[in-house]
PDB file of N, CA and C in Angstrom:
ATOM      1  N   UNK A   1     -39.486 -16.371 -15.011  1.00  0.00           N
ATOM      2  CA  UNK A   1     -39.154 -15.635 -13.818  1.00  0.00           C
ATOM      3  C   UNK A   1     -37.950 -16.241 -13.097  1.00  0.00           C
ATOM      4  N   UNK A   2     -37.632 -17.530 -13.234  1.00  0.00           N
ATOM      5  CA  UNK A   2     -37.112 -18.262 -12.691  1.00  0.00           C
ATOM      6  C   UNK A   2     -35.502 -17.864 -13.441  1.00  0.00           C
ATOM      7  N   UNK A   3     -35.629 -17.693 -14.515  1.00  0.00           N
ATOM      8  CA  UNK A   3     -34.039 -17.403 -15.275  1.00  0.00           C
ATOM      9  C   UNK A   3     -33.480 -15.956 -14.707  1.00  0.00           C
ATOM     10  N   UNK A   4     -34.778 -14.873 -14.950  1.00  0.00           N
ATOM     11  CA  UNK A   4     -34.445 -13.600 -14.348  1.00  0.00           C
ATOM     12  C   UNK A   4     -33.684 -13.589 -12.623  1.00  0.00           C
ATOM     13  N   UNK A   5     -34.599 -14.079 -12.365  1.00  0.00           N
ATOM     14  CA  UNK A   5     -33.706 -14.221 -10.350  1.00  0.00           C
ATOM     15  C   UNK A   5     -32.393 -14.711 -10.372  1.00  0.00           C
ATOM     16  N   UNK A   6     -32.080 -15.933 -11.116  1.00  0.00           N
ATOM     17  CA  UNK A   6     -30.939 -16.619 -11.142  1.00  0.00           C
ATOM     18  C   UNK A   6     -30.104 -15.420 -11.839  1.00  0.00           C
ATOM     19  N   UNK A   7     -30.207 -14.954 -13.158  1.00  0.00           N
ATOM     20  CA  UNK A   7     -29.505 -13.886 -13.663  1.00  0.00           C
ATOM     21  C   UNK A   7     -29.056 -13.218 -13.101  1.00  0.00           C
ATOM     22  N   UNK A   8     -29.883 -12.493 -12.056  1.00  0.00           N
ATOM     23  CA  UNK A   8     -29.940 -10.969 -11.204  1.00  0.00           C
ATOM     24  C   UNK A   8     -28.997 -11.726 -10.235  1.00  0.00           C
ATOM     25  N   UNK A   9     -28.928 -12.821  -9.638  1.00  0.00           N
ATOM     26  CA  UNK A   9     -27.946 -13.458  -8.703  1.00  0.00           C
ATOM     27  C   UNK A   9     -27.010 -13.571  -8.649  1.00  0.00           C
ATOM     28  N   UNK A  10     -26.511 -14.219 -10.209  1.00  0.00           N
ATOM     29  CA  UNK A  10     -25.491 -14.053 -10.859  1.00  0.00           C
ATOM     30  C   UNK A  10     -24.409 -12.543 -10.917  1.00  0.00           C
ATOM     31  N   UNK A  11     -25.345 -12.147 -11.559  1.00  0.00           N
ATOM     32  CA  UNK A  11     -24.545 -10.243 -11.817  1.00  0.00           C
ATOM     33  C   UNK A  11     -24.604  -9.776 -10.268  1.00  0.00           C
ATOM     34  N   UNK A  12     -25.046  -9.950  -9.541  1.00  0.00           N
ATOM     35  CA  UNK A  12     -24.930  -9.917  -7.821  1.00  0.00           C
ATOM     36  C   UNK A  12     -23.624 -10.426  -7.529  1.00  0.00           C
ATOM     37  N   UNK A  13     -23.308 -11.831  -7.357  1.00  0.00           N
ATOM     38  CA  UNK A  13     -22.412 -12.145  -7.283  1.00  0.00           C
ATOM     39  C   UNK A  13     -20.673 -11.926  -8.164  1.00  0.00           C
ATOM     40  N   UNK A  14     -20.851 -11.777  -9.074  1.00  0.00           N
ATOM     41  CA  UNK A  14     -19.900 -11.234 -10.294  1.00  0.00           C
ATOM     42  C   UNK A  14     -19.439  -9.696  -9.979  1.00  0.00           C
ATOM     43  N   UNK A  15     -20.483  -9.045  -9.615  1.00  0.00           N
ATOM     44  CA  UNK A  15     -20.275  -7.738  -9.108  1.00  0.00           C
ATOM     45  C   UNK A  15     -18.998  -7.339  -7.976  1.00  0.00           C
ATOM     46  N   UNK A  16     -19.887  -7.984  -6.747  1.00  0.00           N
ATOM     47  CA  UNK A  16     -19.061  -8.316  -5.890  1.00  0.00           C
ATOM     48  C   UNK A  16     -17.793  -8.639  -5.777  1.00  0.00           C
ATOM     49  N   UNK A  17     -17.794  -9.562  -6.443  1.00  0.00           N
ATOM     50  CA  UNK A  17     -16.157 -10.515  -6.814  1.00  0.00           C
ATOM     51  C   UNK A  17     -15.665  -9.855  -7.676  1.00  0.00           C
ATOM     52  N   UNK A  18     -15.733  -8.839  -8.473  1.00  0.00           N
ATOM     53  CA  UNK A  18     -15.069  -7.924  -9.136  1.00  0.00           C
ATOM     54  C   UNK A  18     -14.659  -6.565  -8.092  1.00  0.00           C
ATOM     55  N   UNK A  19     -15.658  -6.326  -6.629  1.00  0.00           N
ATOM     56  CA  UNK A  19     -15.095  -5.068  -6.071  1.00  0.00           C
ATOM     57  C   UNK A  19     -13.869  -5.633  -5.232  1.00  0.00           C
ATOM     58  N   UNK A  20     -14.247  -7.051  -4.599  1.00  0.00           N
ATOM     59  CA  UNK A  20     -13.277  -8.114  -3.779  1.00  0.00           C
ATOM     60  C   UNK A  20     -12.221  -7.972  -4.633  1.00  0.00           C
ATOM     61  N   UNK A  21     -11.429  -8.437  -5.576  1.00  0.00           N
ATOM     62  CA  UNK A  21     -10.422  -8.533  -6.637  1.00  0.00           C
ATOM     63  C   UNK A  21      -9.562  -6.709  -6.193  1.00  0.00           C
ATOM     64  N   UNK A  22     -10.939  -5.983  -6.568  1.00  0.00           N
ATOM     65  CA  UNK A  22     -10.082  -4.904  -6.597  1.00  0.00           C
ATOM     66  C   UNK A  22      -9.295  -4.431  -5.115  1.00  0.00           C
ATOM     67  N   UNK A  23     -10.014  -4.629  -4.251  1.00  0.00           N
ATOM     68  CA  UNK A  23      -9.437  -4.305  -3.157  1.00  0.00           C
ATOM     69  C   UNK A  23      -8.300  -5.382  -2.520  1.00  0.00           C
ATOM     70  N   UNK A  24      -8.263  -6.334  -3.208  1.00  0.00           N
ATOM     71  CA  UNK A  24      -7.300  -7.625  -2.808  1.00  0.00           C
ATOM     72  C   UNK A  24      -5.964  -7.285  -3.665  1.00  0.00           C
ATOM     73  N   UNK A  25      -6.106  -6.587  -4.975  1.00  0.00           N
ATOM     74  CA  UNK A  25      -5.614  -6.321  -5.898  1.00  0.00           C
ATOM     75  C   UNK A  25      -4.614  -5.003  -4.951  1.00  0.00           C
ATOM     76  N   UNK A  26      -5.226  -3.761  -4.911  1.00  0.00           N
ATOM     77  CA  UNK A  26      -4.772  -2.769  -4.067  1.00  0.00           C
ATOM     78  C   UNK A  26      -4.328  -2.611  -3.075  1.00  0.00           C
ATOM     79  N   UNK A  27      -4.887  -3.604  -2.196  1.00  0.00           N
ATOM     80  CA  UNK A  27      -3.943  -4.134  -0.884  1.00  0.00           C
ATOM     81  C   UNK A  27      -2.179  -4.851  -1.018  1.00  0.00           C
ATOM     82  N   UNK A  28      -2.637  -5.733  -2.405  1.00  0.00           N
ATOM     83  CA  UNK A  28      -1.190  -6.513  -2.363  1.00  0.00           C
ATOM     84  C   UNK A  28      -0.140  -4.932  -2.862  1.00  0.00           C
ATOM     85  N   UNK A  29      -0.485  -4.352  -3.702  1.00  0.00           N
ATOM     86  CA  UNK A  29       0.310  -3.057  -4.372  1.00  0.00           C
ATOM     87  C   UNK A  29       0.741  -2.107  -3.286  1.00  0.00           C
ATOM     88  N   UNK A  30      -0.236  -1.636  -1.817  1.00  0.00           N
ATOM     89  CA  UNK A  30       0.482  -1.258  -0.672  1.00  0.00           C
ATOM     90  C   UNK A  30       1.583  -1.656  -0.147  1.00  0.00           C
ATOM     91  N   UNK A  31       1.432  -3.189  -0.353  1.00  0.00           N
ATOM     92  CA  UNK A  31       2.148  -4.119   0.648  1.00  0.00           C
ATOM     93  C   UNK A  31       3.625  -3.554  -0.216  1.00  0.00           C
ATOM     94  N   UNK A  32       3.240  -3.802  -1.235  1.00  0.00           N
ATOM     95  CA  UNK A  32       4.979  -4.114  -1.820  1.00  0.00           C
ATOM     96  C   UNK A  32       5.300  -2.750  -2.094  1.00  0.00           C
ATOM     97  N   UNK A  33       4.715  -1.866  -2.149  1.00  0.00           N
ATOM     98  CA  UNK A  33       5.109  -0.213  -2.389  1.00  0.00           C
ATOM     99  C   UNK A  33       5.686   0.212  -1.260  1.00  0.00           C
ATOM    100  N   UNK A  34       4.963  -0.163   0.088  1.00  0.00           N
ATOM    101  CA  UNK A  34       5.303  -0.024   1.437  1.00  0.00           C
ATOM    102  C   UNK A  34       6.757  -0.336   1.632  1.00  0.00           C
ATOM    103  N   UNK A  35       6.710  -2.267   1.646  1.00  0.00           N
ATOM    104  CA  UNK A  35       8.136  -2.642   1.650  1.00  0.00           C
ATOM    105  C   UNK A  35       9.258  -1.861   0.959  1.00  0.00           C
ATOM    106  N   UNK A  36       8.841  -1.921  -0.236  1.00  0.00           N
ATOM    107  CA  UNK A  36       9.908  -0.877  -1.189  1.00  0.00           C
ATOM    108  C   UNK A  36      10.491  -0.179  -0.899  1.00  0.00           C
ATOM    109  N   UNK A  37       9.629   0.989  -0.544  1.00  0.00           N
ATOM    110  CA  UNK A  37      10.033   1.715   0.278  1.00  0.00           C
ATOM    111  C   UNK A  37      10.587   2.156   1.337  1.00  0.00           C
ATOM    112  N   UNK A  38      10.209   1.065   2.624  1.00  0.00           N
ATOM    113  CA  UNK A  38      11.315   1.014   3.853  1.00  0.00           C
ATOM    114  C   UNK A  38      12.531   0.808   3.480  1.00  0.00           C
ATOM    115  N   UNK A  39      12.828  -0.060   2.387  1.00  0.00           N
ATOM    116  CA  UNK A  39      14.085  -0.821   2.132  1.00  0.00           C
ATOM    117  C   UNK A  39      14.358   0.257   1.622  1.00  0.00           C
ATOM    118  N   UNK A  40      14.022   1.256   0.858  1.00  0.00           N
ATOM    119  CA  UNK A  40      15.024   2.298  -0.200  1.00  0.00           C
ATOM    120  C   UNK A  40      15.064   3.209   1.027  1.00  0.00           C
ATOM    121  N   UNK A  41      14.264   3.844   2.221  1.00  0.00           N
ATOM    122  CA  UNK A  41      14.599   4.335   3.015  1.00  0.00           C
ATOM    123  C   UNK A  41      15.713   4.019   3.811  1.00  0.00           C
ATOM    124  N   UNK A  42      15.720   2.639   4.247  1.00  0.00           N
ATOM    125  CA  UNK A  42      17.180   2.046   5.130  1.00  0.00           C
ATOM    126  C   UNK A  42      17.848   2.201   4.010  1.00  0.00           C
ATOM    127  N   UNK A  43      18.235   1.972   2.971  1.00  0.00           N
ATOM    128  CA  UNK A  43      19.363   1.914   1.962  1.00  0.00           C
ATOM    129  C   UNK A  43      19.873   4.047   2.297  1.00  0.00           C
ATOM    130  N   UNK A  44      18.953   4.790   2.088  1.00  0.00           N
ATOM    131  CA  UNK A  44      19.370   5.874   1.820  1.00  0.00           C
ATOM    132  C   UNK A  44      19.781   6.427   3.273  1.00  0.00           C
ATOM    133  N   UNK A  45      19.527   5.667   4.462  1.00  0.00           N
ATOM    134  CA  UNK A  45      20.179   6.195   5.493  1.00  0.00           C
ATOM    135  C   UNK A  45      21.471   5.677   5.522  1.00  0.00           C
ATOM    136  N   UNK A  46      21.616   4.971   5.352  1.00  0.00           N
ATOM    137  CA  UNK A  46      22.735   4.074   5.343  1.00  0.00           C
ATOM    138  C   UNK A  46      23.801   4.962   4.175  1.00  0.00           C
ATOM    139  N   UNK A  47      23.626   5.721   3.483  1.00  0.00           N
ATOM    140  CA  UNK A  47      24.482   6.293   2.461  1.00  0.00           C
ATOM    141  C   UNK A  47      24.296   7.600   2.979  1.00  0.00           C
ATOM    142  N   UNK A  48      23.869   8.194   3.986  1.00  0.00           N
ATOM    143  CA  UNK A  48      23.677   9.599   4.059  1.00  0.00           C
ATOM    144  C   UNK A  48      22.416  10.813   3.701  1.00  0.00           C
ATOM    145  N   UNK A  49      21.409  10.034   3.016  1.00  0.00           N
ATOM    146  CA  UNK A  49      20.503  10.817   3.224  1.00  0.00           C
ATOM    147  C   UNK A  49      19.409  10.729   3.596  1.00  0.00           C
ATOM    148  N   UNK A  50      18.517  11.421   3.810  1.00  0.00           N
ATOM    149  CA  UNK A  50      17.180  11.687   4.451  1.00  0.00           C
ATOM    150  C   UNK A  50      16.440  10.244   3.663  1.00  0.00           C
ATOM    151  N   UNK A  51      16.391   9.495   4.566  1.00  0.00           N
ATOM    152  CA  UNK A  51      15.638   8.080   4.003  1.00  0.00           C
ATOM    153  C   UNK A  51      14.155   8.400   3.865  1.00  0.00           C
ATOM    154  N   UNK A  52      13.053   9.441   4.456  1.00  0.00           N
ATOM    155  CA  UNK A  52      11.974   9.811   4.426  1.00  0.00           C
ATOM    156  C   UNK A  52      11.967  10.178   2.912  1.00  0.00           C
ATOM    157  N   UNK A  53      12.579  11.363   2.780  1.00  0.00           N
ATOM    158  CA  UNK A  53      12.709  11.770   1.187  1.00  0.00           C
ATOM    159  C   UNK A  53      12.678  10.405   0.499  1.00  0.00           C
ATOM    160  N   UNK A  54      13.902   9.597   0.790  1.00  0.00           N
ATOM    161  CA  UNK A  54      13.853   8.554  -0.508  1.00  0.00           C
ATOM    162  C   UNK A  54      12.267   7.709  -0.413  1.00  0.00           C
ATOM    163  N   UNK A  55      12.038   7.095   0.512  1.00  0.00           N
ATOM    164  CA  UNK A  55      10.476   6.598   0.580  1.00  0.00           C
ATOM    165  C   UNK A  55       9.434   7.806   0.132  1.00  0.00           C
ATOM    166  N   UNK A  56       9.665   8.790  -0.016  1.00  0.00           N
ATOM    167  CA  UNK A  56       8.651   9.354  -0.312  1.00  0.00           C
ATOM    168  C   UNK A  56       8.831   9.309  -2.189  1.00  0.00           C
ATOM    169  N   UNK A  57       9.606   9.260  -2.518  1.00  0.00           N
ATOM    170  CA  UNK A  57       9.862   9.392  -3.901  1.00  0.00           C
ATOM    171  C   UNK A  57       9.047   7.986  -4.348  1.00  0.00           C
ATOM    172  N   UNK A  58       9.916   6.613  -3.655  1.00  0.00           N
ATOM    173  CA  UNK A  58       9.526   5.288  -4.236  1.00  0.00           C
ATOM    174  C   UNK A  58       8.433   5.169  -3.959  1.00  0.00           C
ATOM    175  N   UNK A  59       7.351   5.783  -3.191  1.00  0.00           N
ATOM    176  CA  UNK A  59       6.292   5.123  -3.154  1.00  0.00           C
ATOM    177  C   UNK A  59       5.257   5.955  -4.421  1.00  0.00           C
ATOM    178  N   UNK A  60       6.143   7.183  -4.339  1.00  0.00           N
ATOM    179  CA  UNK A  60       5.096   8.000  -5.582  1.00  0.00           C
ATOM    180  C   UNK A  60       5.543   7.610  -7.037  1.00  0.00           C
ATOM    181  N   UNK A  61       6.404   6.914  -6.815  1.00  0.00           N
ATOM    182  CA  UNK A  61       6.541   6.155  -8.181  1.00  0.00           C
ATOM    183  C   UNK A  61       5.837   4.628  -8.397  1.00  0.00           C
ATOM    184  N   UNK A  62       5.920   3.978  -7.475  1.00  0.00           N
ATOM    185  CA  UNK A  62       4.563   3.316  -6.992  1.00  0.00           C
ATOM    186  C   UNK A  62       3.177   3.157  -6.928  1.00  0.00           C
ATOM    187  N   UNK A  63       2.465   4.657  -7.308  1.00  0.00           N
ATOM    188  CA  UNK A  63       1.485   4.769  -7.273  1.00  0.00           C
ATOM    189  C   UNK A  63       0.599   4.613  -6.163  1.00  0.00           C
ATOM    190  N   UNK A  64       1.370   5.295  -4.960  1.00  0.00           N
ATOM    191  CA  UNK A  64       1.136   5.280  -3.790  1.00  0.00           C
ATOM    192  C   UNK A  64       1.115   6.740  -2.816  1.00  0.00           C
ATOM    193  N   UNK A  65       0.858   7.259  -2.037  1.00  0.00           N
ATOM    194  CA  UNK A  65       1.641   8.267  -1.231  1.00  0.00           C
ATOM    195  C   UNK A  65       2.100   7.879   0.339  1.00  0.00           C
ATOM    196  N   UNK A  66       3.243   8.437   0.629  1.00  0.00           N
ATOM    197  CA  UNK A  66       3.724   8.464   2.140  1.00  0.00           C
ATOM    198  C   UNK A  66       2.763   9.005   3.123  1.00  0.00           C
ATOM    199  N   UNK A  67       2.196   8.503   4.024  1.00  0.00           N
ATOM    200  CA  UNK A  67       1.192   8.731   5.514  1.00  0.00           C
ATOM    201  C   UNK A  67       1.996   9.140   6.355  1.00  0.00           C
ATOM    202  N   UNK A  68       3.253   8.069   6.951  1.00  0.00           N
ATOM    203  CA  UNK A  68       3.795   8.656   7.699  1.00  0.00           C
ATOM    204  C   UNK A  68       5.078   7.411   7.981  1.00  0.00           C
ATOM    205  N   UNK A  69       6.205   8.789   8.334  1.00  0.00           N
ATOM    206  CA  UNK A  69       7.498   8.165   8.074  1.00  0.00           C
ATOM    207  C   UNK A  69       8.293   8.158   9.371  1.00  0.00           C
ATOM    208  N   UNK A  70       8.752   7.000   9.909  1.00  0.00           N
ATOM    209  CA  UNK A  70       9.408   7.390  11.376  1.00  0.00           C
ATOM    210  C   UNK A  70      10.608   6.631  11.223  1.00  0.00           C
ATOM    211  N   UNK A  71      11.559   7.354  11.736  1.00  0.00           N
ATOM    212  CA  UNK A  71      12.940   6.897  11.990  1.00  0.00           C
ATOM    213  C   UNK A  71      13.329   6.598  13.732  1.00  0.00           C
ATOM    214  N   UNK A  72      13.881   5.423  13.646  1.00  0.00           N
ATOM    215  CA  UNK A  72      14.321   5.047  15.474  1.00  0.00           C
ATOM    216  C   UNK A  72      15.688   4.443  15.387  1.00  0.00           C
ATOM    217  N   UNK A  73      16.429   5.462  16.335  1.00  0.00           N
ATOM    218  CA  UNK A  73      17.769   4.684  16.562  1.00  0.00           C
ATOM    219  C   UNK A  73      18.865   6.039  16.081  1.00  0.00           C
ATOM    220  N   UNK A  74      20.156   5.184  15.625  1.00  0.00           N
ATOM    221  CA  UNK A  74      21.212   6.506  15.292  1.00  0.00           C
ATOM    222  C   UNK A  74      21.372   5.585  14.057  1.00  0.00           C
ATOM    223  N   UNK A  75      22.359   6.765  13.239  1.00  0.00           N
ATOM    224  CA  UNK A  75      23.180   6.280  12.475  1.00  0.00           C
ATOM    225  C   UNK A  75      23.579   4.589  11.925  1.00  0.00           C
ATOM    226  N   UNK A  76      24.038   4.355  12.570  1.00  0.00           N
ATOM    227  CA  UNK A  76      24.223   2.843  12.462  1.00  0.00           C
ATOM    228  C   UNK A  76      23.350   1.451  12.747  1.00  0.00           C
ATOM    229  N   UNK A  77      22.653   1.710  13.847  1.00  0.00           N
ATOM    230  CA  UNK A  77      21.532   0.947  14.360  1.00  0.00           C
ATOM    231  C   UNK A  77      20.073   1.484  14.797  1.00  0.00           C
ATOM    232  N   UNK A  78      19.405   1.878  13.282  1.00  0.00           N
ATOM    233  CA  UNK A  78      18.057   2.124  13.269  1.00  0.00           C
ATOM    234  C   UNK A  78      16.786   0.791  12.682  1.00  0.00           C
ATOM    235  N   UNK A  79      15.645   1.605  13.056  1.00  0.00           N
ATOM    236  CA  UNK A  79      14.837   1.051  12.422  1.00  0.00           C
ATOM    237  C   UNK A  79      13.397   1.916  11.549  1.00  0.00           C
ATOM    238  N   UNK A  80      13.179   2.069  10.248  1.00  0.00           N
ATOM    239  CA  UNK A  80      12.837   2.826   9.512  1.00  0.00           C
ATOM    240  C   UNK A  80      11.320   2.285   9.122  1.00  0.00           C
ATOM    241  N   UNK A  81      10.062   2.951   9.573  1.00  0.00           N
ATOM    242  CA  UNK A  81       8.615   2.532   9.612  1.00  0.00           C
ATOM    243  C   UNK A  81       7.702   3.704   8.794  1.00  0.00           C
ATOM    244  N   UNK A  82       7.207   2.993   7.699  1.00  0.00           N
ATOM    245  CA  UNK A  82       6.870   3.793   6.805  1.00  0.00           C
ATOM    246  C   UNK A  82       5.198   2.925   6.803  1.00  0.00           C
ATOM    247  N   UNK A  83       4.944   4.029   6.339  1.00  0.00           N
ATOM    248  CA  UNK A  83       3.044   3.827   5.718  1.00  0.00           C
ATOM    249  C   UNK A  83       2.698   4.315   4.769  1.00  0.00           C
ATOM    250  N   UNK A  84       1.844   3.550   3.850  1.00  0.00           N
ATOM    251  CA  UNK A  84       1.926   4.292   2.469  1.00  0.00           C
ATOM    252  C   UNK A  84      -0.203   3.886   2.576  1.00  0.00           C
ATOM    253  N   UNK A  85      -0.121   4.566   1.495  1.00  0.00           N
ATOM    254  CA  UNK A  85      -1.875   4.740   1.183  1.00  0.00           C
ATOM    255  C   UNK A  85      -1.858   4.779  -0.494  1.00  0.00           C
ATOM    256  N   UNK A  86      -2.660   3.661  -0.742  1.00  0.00           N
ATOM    257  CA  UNK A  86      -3.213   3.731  -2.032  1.00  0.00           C
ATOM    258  C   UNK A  86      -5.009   3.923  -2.042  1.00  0.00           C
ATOM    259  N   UNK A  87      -5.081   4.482  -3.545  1.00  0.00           N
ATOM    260  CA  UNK A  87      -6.674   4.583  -3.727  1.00  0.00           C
ATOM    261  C   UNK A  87      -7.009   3.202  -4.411  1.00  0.00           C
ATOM    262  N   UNK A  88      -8.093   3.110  -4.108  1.00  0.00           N
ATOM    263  CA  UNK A  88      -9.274   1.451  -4.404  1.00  0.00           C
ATOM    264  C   UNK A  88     -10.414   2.930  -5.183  1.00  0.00           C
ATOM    265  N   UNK A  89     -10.282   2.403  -6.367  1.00  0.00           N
ATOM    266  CA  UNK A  89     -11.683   3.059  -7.873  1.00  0.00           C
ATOM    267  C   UNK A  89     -12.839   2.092  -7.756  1.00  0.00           C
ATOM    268  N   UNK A  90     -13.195   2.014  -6.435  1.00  0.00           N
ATOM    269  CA  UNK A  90     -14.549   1.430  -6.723  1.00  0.00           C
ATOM    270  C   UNK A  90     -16.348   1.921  -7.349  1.00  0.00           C
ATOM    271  N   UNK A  91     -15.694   3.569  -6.603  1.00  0.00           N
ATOM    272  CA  UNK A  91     -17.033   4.250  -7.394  1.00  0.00           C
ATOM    273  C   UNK A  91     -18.571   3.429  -6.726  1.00  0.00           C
ATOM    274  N   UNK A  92     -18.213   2.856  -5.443  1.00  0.00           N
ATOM    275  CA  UNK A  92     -19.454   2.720  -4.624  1.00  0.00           C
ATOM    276  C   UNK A  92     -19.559   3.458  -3.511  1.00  0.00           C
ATOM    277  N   UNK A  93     -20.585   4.099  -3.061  1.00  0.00           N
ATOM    278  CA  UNK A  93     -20.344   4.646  -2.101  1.00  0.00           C
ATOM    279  C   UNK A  93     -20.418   4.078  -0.642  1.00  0.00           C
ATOM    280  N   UNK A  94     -19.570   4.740   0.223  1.00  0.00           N
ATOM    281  CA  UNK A  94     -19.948   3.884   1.541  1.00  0.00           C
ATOM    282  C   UNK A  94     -18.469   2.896   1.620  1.00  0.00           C
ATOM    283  N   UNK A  95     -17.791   2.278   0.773  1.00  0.00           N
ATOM    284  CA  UNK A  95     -16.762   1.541   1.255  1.00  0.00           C
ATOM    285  C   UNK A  95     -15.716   2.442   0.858  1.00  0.00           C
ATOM    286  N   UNK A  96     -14.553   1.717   1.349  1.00  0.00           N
ATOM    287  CA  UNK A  96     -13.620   2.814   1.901  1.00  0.00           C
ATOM    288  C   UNK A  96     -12.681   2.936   0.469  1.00  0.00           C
ATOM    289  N   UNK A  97     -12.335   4.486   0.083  1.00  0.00           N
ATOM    290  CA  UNK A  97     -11.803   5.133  -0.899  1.00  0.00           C
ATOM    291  C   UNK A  97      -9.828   4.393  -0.726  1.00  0.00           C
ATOM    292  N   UNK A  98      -9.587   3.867   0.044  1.00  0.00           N
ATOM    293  CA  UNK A  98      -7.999   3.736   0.470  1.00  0.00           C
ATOM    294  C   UNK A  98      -7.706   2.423   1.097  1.00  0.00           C
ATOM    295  N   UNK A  99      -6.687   1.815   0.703  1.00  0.00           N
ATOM    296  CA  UNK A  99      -6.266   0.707   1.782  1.00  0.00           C
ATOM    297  C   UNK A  99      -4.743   1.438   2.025  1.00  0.00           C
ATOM    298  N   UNK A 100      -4.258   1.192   3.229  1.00  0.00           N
ATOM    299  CA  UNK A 100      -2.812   1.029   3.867  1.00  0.00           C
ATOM    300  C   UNK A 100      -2.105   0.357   4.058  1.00  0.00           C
ATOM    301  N   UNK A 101      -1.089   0.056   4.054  1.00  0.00           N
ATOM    302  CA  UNK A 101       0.450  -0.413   4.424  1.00  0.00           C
ATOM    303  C   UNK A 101       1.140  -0.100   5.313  1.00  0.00           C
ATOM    304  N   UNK A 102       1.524  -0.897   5.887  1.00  0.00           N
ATOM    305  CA  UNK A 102       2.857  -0.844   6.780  1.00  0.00           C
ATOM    306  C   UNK A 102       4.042  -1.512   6.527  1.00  0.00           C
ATOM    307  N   UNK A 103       5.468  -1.185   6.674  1.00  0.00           N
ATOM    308  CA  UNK A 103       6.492  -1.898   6.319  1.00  0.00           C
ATOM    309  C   UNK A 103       7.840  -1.554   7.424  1.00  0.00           C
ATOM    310  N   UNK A 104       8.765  -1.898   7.375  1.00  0.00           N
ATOM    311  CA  UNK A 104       9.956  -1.442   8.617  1.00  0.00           C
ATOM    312  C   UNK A 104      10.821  -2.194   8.082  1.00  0.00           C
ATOM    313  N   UNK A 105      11.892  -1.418   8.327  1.00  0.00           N
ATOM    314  CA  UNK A 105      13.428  -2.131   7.317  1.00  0.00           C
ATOM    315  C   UNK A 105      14.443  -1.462   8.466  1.00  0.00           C
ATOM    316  N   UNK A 106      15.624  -1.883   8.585  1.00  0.00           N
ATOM    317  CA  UNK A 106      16.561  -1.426   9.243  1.00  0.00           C
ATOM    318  C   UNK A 106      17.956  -1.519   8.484  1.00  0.00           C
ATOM    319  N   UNK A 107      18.850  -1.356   8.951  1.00  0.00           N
ATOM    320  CA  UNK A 107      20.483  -1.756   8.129  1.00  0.00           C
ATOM    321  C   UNK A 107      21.023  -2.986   8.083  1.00  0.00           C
ATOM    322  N   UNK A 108      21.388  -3.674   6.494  1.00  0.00           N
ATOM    323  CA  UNK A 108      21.796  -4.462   6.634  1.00  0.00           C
ATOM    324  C   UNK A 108      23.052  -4.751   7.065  1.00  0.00           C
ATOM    325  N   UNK A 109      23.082  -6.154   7.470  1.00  0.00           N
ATOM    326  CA  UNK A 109      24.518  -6.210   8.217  1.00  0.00           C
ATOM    327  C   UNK A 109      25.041  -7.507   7.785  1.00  0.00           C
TER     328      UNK A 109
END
């Protein structure tokens, strides 16, 4: 009885630390899809086009989607704040289907 409990403890714990991984895993992939993205957004204002469009492209190549895209400032001196959302495949119910990102890039100078 004594091996069974320890077992069942085991695969308890292993479990866990396999859903932890994933969501630690999916969080870091926001982060840098996010960033990515602000930066290809400031890059594409900075050349003339709709920097929303371009973040919306890099993050869906990313394996991510755009939440929401805000531009502040003019032409020359902005600052570009993007949010992206990825899915977490945990297939448990009750914890959360998505983690988010935030990122902000402006023009380099």
């Amino acid at each position: 009885m004594l091996m069974v409990g320890v077992l069942g403890a085991l695969l308890a714990f292993g479990t866990t630390a396999v859903w932890a991984a994933g969501y630690l895993a999916a969080a870091h992939q926001a982060r840098a899809a996010a960033d990515l993205a602000a930066l290809s957004a400031a890059v594409g204002i900075e050349a003339g086009a709709d920097g929303c469009a371009v973040a919306g492209r890099v993050a869906a190549d990313n394996g991510t989607r755009l939440s929401v895209c805000d531009r502040v400032g003019d032409q020359v001196d902005f600052v570009v704040s993007v949010e992206v959302v990825r899915p977490v495949r945990t297939g448990v119910p009750g914890l959360p289907a998505e983690v988010t990102a935030v990122a902000h890039a402006g023009p380099s100078r």
